[in-house]
PDB file of N, CA and C in Angstrom:
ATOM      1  N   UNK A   1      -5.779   5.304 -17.514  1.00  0.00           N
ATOM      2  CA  UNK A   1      -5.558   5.938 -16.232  1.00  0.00           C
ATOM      3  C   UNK A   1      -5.856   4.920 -15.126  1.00  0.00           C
ATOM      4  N   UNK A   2      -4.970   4.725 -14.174  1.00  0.00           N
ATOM      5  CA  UNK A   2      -4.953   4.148 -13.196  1.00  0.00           C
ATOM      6  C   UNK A   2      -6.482   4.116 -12.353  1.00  0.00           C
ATOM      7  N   UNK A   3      -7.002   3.241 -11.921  1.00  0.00           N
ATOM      8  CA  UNK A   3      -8.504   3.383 -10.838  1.00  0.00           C
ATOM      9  C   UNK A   3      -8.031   2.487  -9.664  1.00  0.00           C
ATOM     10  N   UNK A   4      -8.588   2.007  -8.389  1.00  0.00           N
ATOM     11  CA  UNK A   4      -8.371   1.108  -7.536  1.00  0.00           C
ATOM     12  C   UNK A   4      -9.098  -0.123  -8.231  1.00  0.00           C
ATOM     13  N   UNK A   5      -9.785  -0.031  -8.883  1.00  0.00           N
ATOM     14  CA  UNK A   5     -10.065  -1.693  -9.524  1.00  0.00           C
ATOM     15  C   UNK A   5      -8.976  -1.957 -10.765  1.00  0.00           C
ATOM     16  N   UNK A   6      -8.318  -0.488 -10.895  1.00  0.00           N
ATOM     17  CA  UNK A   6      -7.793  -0.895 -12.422  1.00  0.00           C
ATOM     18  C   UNK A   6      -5.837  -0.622 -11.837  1.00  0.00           C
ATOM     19  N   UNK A   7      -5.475  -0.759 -11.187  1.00  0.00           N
ATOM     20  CA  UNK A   7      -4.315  -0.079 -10.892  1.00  0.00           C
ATOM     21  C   UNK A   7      -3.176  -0.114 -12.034  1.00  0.00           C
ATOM     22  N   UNK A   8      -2.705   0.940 -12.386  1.00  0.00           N
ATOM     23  CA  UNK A   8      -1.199   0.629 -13.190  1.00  0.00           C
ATOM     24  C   UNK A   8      -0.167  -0.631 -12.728  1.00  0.00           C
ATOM     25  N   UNK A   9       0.057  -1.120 -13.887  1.00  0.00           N
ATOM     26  CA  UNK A   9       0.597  -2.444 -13.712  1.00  0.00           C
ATOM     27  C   UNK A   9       2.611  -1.625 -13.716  1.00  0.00           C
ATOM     28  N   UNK A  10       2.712  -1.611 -12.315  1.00  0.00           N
ATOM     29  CA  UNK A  10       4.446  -1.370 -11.825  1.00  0.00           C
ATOM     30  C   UNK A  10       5.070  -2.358 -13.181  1.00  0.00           C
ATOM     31  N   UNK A  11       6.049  -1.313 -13.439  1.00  0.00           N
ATOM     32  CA  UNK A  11       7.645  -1.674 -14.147  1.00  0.00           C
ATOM     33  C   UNK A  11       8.478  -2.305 -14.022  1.00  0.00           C
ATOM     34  N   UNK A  12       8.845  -3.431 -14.273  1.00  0.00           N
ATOM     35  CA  UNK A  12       9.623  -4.105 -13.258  1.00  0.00           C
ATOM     36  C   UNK A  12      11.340  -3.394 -13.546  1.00  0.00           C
ATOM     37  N   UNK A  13      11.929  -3.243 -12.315  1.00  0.00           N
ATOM     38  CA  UNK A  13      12.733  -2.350 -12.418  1.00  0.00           C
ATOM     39  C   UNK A  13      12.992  -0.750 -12.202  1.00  0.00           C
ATOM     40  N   UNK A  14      11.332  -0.213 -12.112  1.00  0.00           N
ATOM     41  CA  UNK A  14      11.567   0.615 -11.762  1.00  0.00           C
ATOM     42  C   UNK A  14      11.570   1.041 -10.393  1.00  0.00           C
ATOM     43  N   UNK A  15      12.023   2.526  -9.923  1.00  0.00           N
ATOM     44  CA  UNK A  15      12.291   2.908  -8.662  1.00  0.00           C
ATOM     45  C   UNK A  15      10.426   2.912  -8.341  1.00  0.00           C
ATOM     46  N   UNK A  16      11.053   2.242  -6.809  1.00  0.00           N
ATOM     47  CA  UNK A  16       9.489   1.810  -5.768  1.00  0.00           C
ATOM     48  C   UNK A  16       9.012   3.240  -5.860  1.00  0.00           C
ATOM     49  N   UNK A  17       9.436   4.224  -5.212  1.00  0.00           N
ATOM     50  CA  UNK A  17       8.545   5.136  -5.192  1.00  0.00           C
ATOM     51  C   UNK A  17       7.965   5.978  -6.512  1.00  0.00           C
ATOM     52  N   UNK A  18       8.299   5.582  -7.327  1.00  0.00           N
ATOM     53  CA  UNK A  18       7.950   6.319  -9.478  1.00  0.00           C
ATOM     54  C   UNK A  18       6.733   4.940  -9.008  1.00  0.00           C
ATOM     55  N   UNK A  19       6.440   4.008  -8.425  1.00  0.00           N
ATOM     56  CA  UNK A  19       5.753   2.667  -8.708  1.00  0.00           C
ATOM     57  C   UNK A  19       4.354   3.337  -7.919  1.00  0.00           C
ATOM     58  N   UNK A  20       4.684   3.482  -6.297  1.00  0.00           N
ATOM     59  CA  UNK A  20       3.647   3.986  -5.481  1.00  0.00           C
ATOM     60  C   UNK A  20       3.035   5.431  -6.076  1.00  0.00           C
ATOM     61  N   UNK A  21       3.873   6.089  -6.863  1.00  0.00           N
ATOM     62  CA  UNK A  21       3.318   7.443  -7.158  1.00  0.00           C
ATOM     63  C   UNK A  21       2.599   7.445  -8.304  1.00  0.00           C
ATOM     64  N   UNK A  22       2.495   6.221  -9.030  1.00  0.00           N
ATOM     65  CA  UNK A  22       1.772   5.856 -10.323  1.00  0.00           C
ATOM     66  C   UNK A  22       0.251   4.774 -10.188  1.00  0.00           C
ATOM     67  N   UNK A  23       0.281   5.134  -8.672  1.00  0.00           N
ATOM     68  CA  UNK A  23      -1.207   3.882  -8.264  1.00  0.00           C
ATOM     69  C   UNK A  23      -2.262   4.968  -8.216  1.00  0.00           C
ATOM     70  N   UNK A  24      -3.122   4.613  -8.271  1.00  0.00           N
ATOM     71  CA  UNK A  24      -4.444   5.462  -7.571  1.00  0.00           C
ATOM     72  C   UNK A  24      -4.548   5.384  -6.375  1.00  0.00           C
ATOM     73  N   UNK A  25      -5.420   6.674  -6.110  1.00  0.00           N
ATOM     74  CA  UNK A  25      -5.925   6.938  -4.709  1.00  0.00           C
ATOM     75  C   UNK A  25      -6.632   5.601  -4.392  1.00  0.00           C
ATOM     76  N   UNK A  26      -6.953   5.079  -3.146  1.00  0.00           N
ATOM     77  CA  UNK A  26      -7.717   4.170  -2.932  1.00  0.00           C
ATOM     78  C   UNK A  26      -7.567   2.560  -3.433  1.00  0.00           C
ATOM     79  N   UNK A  27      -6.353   2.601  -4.051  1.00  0.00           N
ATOM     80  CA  UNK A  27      -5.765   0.789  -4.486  1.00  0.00           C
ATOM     81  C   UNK A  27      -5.022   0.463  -2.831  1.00  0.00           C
ATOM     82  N   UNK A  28      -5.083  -0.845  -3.089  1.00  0.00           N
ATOM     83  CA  UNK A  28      -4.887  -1.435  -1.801  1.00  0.00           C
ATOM     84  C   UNK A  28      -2.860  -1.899  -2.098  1.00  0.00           C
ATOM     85  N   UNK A  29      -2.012  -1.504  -1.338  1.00  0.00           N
ATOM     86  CA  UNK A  29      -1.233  -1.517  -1.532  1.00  0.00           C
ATOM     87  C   UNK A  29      -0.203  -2.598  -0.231  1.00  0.00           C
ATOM     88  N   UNK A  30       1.206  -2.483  -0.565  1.00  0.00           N
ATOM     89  CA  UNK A  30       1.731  -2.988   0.297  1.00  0.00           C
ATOM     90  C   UNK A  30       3.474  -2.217   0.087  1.00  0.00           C
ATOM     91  N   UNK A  31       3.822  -1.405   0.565  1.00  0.00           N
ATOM     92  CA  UNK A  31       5.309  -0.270   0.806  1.00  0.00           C
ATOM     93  C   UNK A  31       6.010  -1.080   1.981  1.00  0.00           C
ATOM     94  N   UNK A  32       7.258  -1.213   1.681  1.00  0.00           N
ATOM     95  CA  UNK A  32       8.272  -1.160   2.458  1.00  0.00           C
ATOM     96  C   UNK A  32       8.903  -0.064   2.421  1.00  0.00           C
ATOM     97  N   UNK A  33       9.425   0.622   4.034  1.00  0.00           N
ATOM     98  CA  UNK A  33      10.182   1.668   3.881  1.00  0.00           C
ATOM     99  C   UNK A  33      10.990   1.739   4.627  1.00  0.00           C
ATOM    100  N   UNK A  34      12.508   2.219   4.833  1.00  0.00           N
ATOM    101  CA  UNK A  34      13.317   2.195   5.864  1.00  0.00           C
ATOM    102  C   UNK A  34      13.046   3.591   7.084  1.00  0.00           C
ATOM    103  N   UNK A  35      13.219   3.131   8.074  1.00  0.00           N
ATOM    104  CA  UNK A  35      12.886   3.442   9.060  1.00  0.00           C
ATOM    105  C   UNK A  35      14.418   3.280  10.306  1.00  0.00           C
ATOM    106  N   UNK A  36      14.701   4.408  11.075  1.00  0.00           N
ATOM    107  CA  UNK A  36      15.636   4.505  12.048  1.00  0.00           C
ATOM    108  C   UNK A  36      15.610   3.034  12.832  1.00  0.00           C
ATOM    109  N   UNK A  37      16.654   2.098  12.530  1.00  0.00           N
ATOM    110  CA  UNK A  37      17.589   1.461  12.830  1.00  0.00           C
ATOM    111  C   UNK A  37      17.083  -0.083  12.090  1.00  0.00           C
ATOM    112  N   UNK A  38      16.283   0.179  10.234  1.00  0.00           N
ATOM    113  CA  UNK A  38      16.174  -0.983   9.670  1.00  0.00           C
ATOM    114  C   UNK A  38      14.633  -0.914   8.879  1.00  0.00           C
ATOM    115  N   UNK A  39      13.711  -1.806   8.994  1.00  0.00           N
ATOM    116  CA  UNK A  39      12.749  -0.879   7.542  1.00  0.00           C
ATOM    117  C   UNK A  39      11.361  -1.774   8.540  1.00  0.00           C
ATOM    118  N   UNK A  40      10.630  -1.222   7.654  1.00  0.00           N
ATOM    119  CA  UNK A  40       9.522  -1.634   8.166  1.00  0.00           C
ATOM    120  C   UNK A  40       8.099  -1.673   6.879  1.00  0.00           C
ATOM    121  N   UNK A  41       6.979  -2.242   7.009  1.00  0.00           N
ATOM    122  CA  UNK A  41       5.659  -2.361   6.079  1.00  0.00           C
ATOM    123  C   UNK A  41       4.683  -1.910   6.235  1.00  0.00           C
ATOM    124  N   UNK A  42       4.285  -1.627   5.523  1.00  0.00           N
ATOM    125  CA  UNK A  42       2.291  -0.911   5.004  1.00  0.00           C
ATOM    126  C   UNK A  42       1.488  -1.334   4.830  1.00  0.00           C
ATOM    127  N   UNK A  43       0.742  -2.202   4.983  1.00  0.00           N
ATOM    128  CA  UNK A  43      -0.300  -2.683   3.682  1.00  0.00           C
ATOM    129  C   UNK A  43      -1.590  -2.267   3.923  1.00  0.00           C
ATOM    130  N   UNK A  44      -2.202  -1.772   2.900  1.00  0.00           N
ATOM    131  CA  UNK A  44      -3.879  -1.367   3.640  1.00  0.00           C
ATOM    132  C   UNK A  44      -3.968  -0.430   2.206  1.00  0.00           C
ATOM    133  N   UNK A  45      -4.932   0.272   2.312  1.00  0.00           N
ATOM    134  CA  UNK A  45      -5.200   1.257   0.998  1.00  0.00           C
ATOM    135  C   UNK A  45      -4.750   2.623   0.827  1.00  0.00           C
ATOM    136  N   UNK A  46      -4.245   2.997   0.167  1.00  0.00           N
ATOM    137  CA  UNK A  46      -3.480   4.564  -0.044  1.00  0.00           C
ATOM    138  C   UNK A  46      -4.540   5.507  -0.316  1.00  0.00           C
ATOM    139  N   UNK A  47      -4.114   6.332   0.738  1.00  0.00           N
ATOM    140  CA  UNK A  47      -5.443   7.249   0.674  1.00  0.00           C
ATOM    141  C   UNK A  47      -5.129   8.534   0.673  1.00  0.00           C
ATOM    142  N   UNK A  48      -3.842   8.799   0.492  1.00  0.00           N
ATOM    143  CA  UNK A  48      -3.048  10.460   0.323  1.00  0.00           C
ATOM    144  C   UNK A  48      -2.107  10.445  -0.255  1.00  0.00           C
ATOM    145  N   UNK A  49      -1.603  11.044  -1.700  1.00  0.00           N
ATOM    146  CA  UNK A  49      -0.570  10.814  -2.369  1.00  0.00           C
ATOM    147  C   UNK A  49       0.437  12.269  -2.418  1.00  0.00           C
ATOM    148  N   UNK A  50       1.269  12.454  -2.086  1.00  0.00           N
ATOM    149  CA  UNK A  50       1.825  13.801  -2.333  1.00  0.00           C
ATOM    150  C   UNK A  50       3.096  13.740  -3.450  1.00  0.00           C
ATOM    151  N   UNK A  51       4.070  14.968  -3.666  1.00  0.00           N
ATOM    152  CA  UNK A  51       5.225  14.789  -4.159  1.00  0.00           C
ATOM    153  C   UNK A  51       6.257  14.004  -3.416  1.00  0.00           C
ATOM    154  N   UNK A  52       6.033  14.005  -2.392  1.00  0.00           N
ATOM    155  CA  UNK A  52       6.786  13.677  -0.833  1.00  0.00           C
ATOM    156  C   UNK A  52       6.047  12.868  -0.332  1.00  0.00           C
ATOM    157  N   UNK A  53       5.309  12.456   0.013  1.00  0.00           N
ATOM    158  CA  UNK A  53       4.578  11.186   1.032  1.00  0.00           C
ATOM    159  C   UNK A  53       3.562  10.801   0.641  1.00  0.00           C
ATOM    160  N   UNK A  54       3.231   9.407   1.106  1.00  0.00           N
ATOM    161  CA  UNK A  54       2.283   8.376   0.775  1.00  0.00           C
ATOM    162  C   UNK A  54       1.571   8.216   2.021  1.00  0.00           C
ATOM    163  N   UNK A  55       0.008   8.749   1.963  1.00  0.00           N
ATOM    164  CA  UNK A  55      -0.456   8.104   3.361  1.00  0.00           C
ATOM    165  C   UNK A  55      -1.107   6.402   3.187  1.00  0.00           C
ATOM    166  N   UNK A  56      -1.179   5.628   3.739  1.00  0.00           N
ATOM    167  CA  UNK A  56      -1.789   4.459   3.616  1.00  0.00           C
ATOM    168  C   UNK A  56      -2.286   3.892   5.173  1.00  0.00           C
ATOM    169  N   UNK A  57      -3.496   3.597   4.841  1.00  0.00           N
ATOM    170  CA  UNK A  57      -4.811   3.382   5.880  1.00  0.00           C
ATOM    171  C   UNK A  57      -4.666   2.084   6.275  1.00  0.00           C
ATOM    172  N   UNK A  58      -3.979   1.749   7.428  1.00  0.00           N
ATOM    173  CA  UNK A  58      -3.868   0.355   7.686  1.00  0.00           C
ATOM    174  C   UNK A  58      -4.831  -0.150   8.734  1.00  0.00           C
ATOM    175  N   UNK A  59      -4.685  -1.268   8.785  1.00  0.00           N
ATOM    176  CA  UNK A  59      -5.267  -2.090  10.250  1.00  0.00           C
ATOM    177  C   UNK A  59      -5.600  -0.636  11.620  1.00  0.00           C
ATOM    178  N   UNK A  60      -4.103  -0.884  11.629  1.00  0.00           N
ATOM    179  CA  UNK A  60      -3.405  -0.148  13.240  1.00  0.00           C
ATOM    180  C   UNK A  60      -3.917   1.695  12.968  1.00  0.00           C
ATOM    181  N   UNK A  61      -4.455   1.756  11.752  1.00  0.00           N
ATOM    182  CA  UNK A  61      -3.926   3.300  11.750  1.00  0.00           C
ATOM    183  C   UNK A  61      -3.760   4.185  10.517  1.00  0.00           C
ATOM    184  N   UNK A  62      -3.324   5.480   9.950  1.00  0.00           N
ATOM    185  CA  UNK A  62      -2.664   5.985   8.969  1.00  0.00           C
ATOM    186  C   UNK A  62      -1.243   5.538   9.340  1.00  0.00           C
ATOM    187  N   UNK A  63      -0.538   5.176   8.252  1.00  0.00           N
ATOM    188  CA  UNK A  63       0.894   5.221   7.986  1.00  0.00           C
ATOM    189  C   UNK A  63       1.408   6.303   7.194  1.00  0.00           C
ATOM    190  N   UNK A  64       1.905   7.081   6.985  1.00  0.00           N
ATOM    191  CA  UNK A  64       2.346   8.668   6.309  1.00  0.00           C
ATOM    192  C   UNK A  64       4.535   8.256   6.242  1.00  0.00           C
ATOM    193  N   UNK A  65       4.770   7.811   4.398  1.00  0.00           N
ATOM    194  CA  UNK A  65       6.027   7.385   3.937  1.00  0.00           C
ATOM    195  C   UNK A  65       6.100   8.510   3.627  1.00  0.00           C
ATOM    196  N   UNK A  66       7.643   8.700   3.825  1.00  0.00           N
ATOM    197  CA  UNK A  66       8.230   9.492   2.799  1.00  0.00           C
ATOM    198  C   UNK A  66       8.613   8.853   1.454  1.00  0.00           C
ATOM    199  N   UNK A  67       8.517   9.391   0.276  1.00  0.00           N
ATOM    200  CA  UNK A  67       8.056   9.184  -1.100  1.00  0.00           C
ATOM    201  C   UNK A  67      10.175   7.875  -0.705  1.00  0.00           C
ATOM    202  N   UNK A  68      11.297   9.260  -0.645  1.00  0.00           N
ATOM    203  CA  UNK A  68      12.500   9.176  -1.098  1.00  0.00           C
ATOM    204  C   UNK A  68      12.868   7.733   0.950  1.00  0.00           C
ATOM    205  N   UNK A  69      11.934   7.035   1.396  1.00  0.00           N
ATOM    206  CA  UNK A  69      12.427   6.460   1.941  1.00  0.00           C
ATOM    207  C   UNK A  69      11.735   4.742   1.929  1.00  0.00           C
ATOM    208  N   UNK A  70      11.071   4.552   0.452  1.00  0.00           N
ATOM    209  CA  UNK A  70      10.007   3.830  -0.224  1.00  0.00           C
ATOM    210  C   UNK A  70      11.510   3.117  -0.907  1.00  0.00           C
ATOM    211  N   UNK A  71      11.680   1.439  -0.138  1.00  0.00           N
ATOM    212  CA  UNK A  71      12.988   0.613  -0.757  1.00  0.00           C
ATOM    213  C   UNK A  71      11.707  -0.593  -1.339  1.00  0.00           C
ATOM    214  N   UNK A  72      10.227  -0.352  -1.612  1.00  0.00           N
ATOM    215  CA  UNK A  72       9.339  -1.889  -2.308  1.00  0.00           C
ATOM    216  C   UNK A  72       7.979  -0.945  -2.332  1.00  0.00           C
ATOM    217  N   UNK A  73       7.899  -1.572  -3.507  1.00  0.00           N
ATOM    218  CA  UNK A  73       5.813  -0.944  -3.384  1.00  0.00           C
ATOM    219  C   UNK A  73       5.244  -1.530  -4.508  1.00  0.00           C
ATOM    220  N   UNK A  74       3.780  -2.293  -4.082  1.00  0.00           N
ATOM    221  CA  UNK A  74       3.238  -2.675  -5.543  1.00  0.00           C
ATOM    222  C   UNK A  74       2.325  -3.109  -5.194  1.00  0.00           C
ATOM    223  N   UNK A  75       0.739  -2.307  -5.872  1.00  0.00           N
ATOM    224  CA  UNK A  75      -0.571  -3.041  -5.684  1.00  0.00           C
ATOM    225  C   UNK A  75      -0.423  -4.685  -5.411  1.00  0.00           C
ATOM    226  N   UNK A  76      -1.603  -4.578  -4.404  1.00  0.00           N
ATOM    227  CA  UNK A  76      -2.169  -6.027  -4.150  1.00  0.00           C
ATOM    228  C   UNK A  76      -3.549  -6.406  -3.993  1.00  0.00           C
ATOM    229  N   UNK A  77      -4.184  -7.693  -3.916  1.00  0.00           N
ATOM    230  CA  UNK A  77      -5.412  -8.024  -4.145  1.00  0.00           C
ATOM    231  C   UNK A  77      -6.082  -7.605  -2.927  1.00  0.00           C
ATOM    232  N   UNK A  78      -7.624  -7.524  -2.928  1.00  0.00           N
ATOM    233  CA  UNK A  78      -7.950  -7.316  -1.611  1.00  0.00           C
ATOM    234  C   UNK A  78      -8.224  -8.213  -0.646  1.00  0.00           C
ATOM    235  N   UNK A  79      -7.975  -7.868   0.274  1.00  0.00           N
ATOM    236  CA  UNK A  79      -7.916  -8.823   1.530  1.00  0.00           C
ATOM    237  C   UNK A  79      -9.002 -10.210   1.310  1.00  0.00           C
ATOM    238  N   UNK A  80      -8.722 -11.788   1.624  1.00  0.00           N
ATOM    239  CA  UNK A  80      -9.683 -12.870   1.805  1.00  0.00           C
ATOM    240  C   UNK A  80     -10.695 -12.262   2.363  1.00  0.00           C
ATOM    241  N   UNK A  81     -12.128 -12.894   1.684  1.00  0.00           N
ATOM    242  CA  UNK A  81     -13.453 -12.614   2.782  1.00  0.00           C
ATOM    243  C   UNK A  81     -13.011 -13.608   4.389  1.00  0.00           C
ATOM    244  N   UNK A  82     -13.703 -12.884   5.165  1.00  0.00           N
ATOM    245  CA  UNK A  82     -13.428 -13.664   6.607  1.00  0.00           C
ATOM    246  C   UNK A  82     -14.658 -14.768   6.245  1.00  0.00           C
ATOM    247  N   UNK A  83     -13.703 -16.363   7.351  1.00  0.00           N
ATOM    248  CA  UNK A  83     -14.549 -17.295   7.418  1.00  0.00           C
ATOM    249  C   UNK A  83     -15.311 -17.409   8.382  1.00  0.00           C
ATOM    250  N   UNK A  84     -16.288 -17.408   8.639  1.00  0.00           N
ATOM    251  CA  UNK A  84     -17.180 -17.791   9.738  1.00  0.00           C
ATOM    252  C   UNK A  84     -16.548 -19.117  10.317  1.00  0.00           C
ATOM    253  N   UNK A  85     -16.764 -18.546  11.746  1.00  0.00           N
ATOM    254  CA  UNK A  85     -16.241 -20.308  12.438  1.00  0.00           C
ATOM    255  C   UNK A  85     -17.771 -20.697  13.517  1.00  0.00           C
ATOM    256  N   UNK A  86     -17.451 -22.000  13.552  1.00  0.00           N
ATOM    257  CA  UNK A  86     -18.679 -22.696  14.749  1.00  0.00           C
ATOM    258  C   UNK A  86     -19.268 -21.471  15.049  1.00  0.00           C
ATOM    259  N   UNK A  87     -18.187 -21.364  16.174  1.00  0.00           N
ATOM    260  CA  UNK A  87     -18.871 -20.442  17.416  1.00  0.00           C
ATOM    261  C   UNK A  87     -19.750 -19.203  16.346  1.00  0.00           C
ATOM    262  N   UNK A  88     -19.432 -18.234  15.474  1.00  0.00           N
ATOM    263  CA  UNK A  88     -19.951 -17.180  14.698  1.00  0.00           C
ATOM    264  C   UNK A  88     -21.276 -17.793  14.297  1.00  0.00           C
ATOM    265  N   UNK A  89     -21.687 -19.037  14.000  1.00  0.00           N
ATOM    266  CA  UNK A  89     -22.795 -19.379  13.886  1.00  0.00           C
ATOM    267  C   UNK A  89     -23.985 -19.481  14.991  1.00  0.00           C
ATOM    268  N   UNK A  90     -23.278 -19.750  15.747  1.00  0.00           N
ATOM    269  CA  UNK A  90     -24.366 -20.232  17.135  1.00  0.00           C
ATOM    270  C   UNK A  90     -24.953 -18.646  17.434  1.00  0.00           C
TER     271      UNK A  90
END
């Protein structure tokens, strides 16, 4: 069974959204989806899964896909630790 440390390893070939609907709650993801007048991206952690929509917790916000407008989707690693610079030291 799928966990966010353990995510189901996507099919290659299969339909993106059978891919996003087979992750766990809480894996860190990255969806492309088309969007009125061309497509647009997700990336951050999925935190609501329905029959119909994917919420995913980004930077900016919740993002809320529709399942049937999901054209890419497939776990990814989690974000680099941030580097401390000069100035963060002083």
């Amino acid at each position: 069974m799928p966990t966010p440390d353990r995510p189901a390893r996507p099919v290659r070939g299969a339909n993106p959204a059978d891919i996003l609907a087979s992750l766990a709650v809480g894996t860190r993801v990255v969806v492309r989806y088309r969007i009125e007048g061309g497509l647009s991206d997700a990336l951050g952690e999925l935190v609501r899964l329905t029959d119909s929509e994917a919420t995913i917790r980004t930077r900016r916000g919740d993002a809320t896909v529709r399942l049937d407008a999901v054209v890419a989707a497939k776990p990814v690693p989690p974000p680099p630790a941030r580097r401390h610079t000069p100035s963060e030291n002083s």
